[in-house]
C-alpha atoms as a PDB file:
ATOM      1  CA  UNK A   1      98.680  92.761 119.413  1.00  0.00           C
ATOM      2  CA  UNK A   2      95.742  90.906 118.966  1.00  0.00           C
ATOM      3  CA  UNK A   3      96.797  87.193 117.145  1.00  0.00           C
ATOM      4  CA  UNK A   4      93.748  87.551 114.372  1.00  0.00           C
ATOM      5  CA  UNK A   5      95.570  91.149 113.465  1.00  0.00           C
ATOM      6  CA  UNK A   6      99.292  89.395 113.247  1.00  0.00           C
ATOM      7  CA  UNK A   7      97.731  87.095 111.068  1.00  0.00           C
ATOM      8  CA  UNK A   8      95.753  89.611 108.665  1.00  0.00           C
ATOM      9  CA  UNK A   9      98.738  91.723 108.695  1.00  0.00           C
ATOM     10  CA  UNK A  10     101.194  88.593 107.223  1.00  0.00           C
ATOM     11  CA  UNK A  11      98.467  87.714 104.788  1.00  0.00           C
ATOM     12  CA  UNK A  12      98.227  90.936 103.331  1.00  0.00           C
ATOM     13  CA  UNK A  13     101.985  91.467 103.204  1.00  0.00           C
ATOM     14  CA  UNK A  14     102.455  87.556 101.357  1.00  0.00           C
ATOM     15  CA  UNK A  15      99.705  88.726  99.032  1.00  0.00           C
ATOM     16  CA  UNK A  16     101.094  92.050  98.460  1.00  0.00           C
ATOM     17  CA  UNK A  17     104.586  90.795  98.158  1.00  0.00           C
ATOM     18  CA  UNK A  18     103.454  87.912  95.798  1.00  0.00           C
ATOM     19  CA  UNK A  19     101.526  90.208  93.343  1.00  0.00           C
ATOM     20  CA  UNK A  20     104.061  93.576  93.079  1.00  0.00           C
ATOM     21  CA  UNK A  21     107.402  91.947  94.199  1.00  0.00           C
ATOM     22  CA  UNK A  22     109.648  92.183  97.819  1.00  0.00           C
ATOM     23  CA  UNK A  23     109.855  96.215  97.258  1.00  0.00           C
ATOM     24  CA  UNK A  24     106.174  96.945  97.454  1.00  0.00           C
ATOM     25  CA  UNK A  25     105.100  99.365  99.801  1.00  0.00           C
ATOM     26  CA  UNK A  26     101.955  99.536 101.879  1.00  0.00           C
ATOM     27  CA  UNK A  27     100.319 101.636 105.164  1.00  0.00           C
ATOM     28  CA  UNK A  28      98.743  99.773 108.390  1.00  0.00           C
ATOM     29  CA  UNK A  29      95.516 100.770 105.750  1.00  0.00           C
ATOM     30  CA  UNK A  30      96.267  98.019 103.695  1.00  0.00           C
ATOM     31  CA  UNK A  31      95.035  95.133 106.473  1.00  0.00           C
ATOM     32  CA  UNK A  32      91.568  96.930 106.708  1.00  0.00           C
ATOM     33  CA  UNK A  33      88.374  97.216 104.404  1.00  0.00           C
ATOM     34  CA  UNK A  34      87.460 100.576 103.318  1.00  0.00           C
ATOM     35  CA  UNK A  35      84.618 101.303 105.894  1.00  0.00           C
ATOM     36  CA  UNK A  36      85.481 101.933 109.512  1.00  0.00           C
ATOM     37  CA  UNK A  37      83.677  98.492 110.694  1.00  0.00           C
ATOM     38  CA  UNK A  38      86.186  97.548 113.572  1.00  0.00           C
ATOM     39  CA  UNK A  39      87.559 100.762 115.449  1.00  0.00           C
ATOM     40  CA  UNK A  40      89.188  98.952 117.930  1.00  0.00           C
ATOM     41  CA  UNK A  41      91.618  96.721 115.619  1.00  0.00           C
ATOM     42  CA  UNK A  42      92.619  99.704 113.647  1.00  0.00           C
ATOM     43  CA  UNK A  43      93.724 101.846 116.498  1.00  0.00           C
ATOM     44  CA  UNK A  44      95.254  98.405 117.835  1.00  0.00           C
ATOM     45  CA  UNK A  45      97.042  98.794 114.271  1.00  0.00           C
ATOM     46  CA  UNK A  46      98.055 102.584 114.159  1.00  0.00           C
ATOM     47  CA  UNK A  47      99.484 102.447 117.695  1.00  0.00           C
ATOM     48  CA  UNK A  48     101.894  99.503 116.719  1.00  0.00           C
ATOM     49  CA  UNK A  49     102.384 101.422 113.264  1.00  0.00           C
ATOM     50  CA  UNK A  50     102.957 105.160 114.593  1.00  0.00           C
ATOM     51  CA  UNK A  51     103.694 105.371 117.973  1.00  0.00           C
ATOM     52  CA  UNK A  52     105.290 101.850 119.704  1.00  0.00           C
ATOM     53  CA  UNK A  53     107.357 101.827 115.689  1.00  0.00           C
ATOM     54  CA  UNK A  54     107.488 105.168 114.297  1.00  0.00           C
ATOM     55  CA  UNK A  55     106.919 103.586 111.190  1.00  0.00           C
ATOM     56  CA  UNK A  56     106.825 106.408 108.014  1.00  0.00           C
ATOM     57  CA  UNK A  57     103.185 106.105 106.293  1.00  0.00           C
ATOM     58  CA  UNK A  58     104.620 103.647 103.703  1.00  0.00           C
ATOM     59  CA  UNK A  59     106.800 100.722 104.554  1.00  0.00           C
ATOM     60  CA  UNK A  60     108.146  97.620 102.841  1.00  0.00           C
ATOM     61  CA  UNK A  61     105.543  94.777 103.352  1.00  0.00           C
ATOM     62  CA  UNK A  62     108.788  92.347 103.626  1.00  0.00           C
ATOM     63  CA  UNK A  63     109.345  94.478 106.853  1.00  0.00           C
ATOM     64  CA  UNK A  64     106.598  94.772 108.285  1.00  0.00           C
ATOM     65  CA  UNK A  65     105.712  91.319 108.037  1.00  0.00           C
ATOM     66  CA  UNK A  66     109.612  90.247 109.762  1.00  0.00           C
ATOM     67  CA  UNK A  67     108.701  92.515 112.435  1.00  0.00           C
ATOM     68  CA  UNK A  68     105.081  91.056 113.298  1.00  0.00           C
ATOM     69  CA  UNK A  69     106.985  87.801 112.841  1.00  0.00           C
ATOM     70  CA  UNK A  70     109.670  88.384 114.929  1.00  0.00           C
ATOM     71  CA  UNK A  71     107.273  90.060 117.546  1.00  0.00           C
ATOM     72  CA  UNK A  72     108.311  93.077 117.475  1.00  0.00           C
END
């Protein structure tokens, strides 16, 4: 995984986490704007999300964000 989409991905989860709380929720959808402007990162994003994780639609940010830490 690209190191600019780690890093988007952990700074959407710390601001996600810091305004709802550890149990918010989000979908790889959260770390991208609402127009399809970089195709590439976003299947870079679903392929880690869905297939290499088998990740449900919604997932803790807290996780997510330990797993892209962890390197997983």
């Amino acid at each position: 995984m690209q190191t600019s989409l780690k890093n988007k991905i952990i700074e959407v989860c710390n601001k996600k986490i810091e305004q709802k709380g550890e149990s918010v929720g989000l979908s790889f959808y959260a770390f991208f704007a609402n127009k399809n402007d970089n195709p590439e990162l976003l299947m870079e994003a679903a392929t880690w999300w869905i297939q290499t994780h088998q990740l449900d639609h919604f997932e803790k940010a807290l996780k997510i964000k330990k797993m892209i830490e962890n390197n997983q």
